[in-house]
PDB file of N, CA and C in Angstrom:
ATOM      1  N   UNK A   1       0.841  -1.171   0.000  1.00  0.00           N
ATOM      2  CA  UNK A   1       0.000   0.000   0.000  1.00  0.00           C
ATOM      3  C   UNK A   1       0.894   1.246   0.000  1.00  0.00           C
ATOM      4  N   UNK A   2       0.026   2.112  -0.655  1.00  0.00           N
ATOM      5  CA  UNK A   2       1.178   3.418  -0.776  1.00  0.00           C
ATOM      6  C   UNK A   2       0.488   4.950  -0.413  1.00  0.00           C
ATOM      7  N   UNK A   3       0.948   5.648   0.132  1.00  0.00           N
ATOM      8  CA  UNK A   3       0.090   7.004   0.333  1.00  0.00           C
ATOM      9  C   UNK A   3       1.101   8.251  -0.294  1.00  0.00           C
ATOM     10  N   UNK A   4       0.793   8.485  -2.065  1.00  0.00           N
ATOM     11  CA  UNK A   4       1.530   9.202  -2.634  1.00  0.00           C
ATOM     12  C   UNK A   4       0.601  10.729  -1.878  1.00  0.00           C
ATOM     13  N   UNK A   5       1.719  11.645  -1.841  1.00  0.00           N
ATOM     14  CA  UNK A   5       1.574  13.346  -1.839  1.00  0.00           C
ATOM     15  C   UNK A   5       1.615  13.215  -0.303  1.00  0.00           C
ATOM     16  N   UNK A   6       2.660  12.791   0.209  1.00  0.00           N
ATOM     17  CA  UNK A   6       3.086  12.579   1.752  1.00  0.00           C
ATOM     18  C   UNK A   6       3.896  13.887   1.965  1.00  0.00           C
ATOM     19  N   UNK A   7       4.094  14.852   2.402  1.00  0.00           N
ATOM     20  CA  UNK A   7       4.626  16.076   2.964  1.00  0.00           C
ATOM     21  C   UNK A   7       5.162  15.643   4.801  1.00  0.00           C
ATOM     22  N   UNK A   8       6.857  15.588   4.788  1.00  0.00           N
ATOM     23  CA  UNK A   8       7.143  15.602   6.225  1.00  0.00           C
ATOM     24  C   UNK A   8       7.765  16.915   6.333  1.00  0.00           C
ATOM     25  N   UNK A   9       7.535  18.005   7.794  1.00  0.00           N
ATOM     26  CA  UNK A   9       8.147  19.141   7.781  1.00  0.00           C
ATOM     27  C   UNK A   9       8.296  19.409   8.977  1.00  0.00           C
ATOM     28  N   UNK A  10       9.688  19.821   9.072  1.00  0.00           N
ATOM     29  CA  UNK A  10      10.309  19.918  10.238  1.00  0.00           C
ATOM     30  C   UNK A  10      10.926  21.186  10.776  1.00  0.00           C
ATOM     31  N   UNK A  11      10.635  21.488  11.920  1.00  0.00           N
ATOM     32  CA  UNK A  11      11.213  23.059  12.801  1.00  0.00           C
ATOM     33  C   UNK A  11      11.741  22.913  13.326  1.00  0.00           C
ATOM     34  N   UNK A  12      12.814  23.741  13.632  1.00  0.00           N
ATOM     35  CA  UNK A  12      13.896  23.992  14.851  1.00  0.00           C
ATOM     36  C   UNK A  12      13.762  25.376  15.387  1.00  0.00           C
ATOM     37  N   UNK A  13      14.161  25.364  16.951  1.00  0.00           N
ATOM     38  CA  UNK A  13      13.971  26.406  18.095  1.00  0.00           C
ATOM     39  C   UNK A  13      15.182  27.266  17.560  1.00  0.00           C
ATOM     40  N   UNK A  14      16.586  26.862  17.218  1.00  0.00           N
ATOM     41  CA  UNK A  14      17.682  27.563  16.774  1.00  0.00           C
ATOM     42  C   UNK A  14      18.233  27.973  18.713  1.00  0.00           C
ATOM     43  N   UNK A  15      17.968  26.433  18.748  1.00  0.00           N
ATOM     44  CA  UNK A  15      18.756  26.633  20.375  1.00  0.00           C
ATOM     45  C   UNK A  15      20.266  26.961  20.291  1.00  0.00           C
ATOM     46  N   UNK A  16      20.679  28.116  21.308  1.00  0.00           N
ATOM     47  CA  UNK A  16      22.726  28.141  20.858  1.00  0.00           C
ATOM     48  C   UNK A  16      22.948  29.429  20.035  1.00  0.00           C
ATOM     49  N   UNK A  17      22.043  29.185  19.666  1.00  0.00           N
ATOM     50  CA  UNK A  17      22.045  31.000  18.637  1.00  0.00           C
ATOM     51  C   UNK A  17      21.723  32.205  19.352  1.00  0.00           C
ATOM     52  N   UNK A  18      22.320  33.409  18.648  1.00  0.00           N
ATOM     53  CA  UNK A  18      22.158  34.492  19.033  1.00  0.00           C
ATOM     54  C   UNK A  18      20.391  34.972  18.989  1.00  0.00           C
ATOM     55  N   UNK A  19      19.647  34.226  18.131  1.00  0.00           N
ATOM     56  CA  UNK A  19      18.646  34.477  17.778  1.00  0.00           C
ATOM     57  C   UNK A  19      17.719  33.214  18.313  1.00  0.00           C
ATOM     58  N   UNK A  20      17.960  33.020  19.496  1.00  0.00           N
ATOM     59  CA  UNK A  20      16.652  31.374  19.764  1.00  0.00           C
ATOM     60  C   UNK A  20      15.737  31.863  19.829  1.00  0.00           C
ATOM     61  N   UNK A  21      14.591  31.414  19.413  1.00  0.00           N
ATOM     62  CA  UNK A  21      13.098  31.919  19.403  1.00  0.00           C
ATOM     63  C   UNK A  21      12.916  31.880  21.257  1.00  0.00           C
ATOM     64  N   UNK A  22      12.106  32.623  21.603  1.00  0.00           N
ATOM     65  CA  UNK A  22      11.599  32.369  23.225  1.00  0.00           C
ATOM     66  C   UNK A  22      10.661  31.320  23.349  1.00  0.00           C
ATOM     67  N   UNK A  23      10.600  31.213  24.508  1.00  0.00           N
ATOM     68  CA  UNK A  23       9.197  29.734  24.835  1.00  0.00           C
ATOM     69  C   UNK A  23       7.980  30.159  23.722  1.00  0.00           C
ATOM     70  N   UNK A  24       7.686  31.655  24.252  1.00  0.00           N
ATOM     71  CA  UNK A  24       6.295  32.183  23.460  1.00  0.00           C
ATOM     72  C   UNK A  24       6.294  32.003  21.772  1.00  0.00           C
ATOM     73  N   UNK A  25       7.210  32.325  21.788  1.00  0.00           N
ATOM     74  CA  UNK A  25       7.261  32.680  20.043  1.00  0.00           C
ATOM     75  C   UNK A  25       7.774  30.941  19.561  1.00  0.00           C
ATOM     76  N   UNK A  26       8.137  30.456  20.446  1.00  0.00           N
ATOM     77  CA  UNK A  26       8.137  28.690  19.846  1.00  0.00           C
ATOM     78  C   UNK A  26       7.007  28.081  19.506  1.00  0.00           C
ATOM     79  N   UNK A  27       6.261  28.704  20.683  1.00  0.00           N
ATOM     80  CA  UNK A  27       4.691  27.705  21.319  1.00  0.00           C
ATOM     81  C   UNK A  27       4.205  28.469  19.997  1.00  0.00           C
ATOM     82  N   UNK A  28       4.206  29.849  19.579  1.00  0.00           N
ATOM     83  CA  UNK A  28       3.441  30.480  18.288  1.00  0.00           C
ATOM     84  C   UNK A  28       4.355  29.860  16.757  1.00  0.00           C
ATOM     85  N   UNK A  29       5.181  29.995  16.356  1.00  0.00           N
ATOM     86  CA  UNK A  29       5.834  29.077  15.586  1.00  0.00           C
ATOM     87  C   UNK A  29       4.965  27.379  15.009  1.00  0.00           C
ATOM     88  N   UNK A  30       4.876  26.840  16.758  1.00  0.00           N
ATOM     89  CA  UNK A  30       4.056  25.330  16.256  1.00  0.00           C
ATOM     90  C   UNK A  30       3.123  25.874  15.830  1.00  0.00           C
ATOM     91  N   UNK A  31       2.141  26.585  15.960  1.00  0.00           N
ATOM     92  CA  UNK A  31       0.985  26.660  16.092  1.00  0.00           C
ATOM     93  C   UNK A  31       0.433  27.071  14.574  1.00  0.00           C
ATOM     94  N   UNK A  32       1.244  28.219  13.989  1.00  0.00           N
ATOM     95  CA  UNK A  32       1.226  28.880  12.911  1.00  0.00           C
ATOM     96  C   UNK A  32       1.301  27.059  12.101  1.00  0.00           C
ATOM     97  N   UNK A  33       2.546  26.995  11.864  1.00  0.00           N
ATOM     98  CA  UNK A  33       2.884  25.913  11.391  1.00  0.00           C
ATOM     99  C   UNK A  33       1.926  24.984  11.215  1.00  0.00           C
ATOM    100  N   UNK A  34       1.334  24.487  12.267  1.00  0.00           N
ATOM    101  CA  UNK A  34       0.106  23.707  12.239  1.00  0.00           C
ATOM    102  C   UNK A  34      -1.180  23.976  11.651  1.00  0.00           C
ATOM    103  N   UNK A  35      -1.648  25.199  11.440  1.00  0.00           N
ATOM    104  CA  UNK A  35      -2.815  26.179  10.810  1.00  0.00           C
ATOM    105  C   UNK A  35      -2.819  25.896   9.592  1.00  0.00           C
ATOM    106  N   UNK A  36      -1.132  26.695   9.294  1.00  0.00           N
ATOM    107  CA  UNK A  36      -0.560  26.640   7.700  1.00  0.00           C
ATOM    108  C   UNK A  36      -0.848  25.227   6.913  1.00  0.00           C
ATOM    109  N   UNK A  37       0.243  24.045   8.158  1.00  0.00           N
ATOM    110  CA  UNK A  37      -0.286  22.895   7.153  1.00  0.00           C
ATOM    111  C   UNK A  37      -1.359  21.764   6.786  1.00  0.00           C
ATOM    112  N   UNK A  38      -2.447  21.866   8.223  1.00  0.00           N
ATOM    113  CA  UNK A  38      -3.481  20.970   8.137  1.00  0.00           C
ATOM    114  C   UNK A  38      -4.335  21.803   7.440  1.00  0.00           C
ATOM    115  N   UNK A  39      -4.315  22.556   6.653  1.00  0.00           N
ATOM    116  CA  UNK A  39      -5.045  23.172   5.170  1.00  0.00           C
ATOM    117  C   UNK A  39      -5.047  22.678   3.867  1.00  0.00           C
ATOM    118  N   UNK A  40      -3.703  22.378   3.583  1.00  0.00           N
ATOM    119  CA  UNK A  40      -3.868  21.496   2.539  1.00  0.00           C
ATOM    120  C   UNK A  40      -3.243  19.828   2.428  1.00  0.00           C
ATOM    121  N   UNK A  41      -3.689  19.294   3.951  1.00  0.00           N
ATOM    122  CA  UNK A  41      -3.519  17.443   3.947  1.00  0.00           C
ATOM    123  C   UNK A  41      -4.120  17.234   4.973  1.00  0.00           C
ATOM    124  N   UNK A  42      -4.044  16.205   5.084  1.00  0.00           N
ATOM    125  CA  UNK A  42      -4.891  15.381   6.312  1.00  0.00           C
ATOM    126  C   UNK A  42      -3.390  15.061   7.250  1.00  0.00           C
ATOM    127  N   UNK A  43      -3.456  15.208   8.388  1.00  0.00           N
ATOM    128  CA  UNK A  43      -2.272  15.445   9.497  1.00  0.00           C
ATOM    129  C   UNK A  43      -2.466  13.842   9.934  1.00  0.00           C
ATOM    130  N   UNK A  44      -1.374  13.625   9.850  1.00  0.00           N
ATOM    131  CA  UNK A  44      -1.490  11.942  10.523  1.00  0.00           C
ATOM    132  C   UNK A  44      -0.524  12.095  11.684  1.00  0.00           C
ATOM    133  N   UNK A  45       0.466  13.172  12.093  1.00  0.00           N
ATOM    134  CA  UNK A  45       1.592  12.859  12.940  1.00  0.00           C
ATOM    135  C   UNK A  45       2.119  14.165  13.279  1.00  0.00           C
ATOM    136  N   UNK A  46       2.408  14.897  14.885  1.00  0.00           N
ATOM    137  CA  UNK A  46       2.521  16.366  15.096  1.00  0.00           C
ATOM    138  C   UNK A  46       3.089  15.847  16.478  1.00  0.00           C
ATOM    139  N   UNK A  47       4.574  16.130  16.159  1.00  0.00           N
ATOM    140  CA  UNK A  47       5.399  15.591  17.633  1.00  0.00           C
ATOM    141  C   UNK A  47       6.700  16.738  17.555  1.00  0.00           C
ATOM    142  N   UNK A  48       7.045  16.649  19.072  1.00  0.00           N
ATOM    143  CA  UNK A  48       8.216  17.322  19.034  1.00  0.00           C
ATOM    144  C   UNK A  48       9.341  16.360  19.902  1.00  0.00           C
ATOM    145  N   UNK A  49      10.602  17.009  19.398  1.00  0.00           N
ATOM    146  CA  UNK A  49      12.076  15.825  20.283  1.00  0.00           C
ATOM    147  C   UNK A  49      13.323  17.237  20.071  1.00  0.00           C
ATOM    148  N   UNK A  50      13.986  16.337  20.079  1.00  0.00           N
ATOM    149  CA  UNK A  50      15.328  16.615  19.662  1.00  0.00           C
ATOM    150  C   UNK A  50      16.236  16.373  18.475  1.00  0.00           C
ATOM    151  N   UNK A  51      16.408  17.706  17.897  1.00  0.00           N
ATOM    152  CA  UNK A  51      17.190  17.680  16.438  1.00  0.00           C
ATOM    153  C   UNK A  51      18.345  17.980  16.602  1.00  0.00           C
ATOM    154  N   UNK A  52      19.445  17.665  15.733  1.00  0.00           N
ATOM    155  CA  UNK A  52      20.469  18.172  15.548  1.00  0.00           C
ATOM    156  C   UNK A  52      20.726  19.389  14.446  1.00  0.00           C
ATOM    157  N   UNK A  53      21.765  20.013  14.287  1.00  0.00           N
ATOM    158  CA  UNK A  53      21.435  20.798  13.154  1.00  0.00           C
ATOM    159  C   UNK A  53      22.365  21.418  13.188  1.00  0.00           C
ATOM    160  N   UNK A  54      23.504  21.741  12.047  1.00  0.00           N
ATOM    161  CA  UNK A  54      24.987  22.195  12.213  1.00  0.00           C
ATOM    162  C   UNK A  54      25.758  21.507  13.422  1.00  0.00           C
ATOM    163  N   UNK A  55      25.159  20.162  13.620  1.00  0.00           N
ATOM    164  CA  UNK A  55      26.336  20.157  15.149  1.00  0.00           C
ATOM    165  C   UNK A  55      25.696  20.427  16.183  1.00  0.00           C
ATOM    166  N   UNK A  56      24.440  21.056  16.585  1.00  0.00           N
ATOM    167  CA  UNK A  56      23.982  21.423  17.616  1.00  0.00           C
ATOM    168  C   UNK A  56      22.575  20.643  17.886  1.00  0.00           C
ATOM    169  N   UNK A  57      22.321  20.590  19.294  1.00  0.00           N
ATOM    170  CA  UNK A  57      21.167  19.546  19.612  1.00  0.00           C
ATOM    171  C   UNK A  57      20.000  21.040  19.606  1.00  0.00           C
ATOM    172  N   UNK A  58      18.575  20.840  18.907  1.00  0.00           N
ATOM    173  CA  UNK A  58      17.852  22.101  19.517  1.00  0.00           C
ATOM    174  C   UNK A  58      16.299  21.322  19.829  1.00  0.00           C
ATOM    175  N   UNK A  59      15.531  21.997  20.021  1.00  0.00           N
ATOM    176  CA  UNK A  59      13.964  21.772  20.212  1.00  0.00           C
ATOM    177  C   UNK A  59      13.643  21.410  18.650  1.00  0.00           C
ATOM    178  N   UNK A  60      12.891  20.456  18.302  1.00  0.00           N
ATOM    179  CA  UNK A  60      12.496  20.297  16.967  1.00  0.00           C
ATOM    180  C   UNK A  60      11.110  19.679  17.043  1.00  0.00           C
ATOM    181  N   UNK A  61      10.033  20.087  15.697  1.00  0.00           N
ATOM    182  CA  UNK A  61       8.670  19.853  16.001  1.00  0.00           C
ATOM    183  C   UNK A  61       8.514  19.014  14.156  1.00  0.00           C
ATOM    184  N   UNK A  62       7.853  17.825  14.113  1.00  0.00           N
ATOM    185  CA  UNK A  62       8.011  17.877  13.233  1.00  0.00           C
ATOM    186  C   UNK A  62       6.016  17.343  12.947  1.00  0.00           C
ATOM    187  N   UNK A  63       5.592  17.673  11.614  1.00  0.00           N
ATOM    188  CA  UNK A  63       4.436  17.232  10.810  1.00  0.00           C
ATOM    189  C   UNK A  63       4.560  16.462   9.830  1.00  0.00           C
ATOM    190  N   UNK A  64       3.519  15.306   9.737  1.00  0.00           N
ATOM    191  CA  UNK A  64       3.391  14.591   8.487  1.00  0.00           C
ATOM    192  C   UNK A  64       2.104  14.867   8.466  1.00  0.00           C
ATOM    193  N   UNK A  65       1.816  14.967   6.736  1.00  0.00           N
ATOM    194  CA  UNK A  65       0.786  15.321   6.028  1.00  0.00           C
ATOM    195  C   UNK A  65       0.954  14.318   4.942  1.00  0.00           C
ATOM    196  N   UNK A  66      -0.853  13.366   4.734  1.00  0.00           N
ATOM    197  CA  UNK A  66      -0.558  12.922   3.736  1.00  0.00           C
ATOM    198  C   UNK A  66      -1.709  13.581   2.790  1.00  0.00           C
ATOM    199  N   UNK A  67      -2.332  12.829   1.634  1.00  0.00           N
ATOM    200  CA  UNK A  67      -3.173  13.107   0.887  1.00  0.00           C
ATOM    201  C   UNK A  67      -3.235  14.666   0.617  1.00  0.00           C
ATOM    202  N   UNK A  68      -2.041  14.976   0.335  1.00  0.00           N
ATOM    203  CA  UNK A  68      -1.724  16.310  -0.100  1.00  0.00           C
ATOM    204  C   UNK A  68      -1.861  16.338  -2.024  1.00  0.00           C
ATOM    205  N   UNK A  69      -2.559  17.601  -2.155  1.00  0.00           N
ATOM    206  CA  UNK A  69      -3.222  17.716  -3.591  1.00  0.00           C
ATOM    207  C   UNK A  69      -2.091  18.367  -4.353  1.00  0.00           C
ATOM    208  N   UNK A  70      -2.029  17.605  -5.411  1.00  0.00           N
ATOM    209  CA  UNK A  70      -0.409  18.282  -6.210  1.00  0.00           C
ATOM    210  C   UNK A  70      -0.756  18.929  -6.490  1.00  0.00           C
ATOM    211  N   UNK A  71      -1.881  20.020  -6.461  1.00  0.00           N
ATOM    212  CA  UNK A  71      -1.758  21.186  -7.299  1.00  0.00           C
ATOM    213  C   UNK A  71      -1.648  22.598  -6.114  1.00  0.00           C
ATOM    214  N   UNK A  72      -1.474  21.776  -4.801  1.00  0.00           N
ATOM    215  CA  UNK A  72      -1.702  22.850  -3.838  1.00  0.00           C
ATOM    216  C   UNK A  72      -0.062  22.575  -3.236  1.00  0.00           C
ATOM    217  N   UNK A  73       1.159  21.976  -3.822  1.00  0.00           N
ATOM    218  CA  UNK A  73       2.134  22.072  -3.913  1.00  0.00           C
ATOM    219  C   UNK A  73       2.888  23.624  -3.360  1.00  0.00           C
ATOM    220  N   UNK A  74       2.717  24.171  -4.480  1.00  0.00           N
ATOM    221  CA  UNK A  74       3.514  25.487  -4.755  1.00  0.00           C
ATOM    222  C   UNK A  74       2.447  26.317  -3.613  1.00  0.00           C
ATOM    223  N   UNK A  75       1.460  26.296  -3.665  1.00  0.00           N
ATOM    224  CA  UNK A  75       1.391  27.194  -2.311  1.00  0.00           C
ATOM    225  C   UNK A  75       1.029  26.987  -1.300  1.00  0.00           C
ATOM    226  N   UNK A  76       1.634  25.858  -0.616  1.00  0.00           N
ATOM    227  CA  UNK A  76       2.085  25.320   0.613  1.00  0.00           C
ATOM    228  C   UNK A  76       3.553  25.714   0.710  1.00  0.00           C
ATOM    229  N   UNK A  77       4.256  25.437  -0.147  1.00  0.00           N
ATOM    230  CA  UNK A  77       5.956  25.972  -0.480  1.00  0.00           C
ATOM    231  C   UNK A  77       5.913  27.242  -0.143  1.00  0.00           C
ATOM    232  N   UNK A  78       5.177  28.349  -1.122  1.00  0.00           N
ATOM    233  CA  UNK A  78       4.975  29.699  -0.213  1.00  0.00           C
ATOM    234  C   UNK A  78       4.829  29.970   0.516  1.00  0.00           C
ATOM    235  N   UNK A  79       3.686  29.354   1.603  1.00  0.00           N
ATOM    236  CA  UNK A  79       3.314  29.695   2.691  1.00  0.00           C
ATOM    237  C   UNK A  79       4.474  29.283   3.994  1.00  0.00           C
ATOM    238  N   UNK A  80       5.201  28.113   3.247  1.00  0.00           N
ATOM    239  CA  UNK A  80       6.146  27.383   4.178  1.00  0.00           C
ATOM    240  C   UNK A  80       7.388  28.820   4.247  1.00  0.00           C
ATOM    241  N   UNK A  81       7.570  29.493   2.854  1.00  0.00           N
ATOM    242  CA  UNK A  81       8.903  30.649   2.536  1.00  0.00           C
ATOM    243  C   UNK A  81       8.413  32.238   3.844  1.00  0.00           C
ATOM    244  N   UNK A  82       7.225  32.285   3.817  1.00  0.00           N
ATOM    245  CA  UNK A  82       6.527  33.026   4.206  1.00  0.00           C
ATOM    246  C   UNK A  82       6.562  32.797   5.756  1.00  0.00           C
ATOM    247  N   UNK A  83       6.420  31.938   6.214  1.00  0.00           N
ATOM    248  CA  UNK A  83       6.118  31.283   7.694  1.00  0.00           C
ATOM    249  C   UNK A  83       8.486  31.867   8.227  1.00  0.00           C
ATOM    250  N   UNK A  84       8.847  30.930   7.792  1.00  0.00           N
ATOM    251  CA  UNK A  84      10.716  31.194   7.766  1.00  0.00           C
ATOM    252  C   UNK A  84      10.421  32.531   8.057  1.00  0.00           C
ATOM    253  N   UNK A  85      10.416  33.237   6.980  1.00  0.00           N
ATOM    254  CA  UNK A  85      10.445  35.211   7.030  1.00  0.00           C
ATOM    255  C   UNK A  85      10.071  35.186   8.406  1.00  0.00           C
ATOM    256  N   UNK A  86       8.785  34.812   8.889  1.00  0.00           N
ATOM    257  CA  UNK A  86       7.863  35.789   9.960  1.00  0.00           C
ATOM    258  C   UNK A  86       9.042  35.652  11.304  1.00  0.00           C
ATOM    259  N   UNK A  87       9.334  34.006  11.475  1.00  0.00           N
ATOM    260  CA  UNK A  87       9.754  33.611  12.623  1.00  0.00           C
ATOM    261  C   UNK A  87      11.502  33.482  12.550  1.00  0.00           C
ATOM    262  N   UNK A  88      12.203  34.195  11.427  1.00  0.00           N
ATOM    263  CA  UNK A  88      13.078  34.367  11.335  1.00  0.00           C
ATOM    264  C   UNK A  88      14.236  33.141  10.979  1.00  0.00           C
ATOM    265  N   UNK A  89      14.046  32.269  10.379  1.00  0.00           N
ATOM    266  CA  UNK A  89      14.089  31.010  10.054  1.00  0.00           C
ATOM    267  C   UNK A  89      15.021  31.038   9.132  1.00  0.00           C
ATOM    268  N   UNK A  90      16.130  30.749   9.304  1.00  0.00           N
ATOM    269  CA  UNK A  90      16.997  30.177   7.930  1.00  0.00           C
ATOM    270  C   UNK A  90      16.217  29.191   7.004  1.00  0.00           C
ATOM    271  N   UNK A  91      16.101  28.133   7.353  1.00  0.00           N
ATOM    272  CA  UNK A  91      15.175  27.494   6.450  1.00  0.00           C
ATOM    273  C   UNK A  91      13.806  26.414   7.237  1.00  0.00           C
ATOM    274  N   UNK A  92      12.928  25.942   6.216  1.00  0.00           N
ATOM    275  CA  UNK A  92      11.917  25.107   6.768  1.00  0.00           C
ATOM    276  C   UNK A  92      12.552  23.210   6.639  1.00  0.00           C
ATOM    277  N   UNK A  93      12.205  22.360   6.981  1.00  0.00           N
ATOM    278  CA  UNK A  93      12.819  21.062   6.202  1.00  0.00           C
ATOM    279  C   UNK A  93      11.621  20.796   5.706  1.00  0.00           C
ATOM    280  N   UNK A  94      11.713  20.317   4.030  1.00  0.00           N
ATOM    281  CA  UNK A  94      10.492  19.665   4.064  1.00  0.00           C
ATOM    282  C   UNK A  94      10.972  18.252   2.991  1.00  0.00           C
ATOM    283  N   UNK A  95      10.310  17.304   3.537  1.00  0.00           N
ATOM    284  CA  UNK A  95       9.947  16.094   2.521  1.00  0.00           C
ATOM    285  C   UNK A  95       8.980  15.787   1.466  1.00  0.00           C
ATOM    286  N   UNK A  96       8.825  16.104   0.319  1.00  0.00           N
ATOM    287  CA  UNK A  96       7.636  15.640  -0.156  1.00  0.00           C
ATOM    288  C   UNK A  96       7.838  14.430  -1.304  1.00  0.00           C
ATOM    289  N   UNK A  97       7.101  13.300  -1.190  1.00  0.00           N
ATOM    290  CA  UNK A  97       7.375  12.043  -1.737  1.00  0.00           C
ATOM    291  C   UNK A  97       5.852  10.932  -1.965  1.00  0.00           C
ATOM    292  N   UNK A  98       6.400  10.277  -1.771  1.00  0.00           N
ATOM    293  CA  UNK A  98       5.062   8.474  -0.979  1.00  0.00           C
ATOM    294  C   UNK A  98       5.709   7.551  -0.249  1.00  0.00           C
ATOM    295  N   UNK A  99       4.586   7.589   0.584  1.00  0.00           N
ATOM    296  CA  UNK A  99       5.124   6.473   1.581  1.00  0.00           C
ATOM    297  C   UNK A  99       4.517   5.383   1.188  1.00  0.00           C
ATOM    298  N   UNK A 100       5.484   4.315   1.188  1.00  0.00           N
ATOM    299  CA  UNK A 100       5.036   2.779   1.505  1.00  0.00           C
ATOM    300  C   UNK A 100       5.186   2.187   2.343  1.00  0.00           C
ATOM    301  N   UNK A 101       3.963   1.461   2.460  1.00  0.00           N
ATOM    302  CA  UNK A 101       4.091   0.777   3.884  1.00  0.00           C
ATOM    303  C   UNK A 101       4.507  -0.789   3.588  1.00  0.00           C
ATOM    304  N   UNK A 102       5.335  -1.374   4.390  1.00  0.00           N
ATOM    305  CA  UNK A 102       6.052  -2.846   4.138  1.00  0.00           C
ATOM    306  C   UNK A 102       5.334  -3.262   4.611  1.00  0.00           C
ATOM    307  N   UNK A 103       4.451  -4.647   4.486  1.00  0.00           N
ATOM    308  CA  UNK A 103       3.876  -5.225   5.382  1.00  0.00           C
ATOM    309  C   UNK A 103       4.826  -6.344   5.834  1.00  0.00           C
ATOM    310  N   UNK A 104       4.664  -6.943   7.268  1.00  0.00           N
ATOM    311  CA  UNK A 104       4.923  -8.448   7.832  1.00  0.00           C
ATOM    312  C   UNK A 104       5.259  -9.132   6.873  1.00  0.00           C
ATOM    313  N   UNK A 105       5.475 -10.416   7.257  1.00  0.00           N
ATOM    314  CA  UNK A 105       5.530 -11.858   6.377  1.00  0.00           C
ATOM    315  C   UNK A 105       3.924 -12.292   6.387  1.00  0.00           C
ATOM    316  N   UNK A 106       3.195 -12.211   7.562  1.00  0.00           N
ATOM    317  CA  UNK A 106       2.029 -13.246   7.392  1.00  0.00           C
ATOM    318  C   UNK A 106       0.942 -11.973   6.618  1.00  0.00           C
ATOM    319  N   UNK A 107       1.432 -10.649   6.339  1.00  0.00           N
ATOM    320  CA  UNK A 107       0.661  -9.695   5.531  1.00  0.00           C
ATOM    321  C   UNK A 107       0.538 -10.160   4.164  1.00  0.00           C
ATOM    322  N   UNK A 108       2.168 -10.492   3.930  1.00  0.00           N
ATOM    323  CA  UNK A 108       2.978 -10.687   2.731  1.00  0.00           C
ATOM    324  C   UNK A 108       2.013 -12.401   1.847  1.00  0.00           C
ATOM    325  N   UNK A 109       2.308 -13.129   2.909  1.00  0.00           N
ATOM    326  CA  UNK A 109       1.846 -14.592   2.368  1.00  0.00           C
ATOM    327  C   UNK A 109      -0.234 -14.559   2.348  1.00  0.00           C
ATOM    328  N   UNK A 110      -0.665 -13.415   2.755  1.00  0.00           N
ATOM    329  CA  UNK A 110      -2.078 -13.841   2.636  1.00  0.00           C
ATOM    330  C   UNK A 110      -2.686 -13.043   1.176  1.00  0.00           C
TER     331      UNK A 110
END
């Protein structure tokens, strides 16, 4: 089984920097982020951990979106260029691809 127009996108706090976002403007960051992208997919996954990034460990939040419409591509990309600007962002990460799912052996043999 496959779920083509899968979008994974990932944030960092920019912990270590002269510029770390504050608690507030993190907690607003997810949030935006989240608005922006459960608009154009269906959200299957909205977690945060620990990223690395140049060498450095920071706060990282990441989204998967699947059943994303190829024609709403390019302005999700904008909105993603747009979102960076506000919150001062070198860049956004994003994945966009299909996921397949492997099944088991006893998936496999039935």
């Amino acid at each position: 089984m496959e779920k083509p127009n899968t979008v994974v996108i990932s944030i960092g706090r920019n912990v270590g920097k002269t510029d770390t976002l504050s608690l507030g403007d993190w907690a607003a960051f997810k949030s935006h982020l989240r608005a922006t992208a459960f608009r154009y997919g269906t959200p299957v996954f909205a977690g945060q951990g620990t990223g690395v990034y140049e060498g450095r460990e920071e706060e990282s939040y990441t989204l998967i979106l699947t059943d994303l419409r190829p024609d709403v591509w390019p302005t999700l990309r904008a909105d993603l260029v747009d979102l960076a600007d506000v919150y001062d962002q070198e860049a956004i990460a994003v994945t966009h691809g299909t996921v397949q799912f492997i099944p088991n052996k006893e998936e496999v043999q039935t």
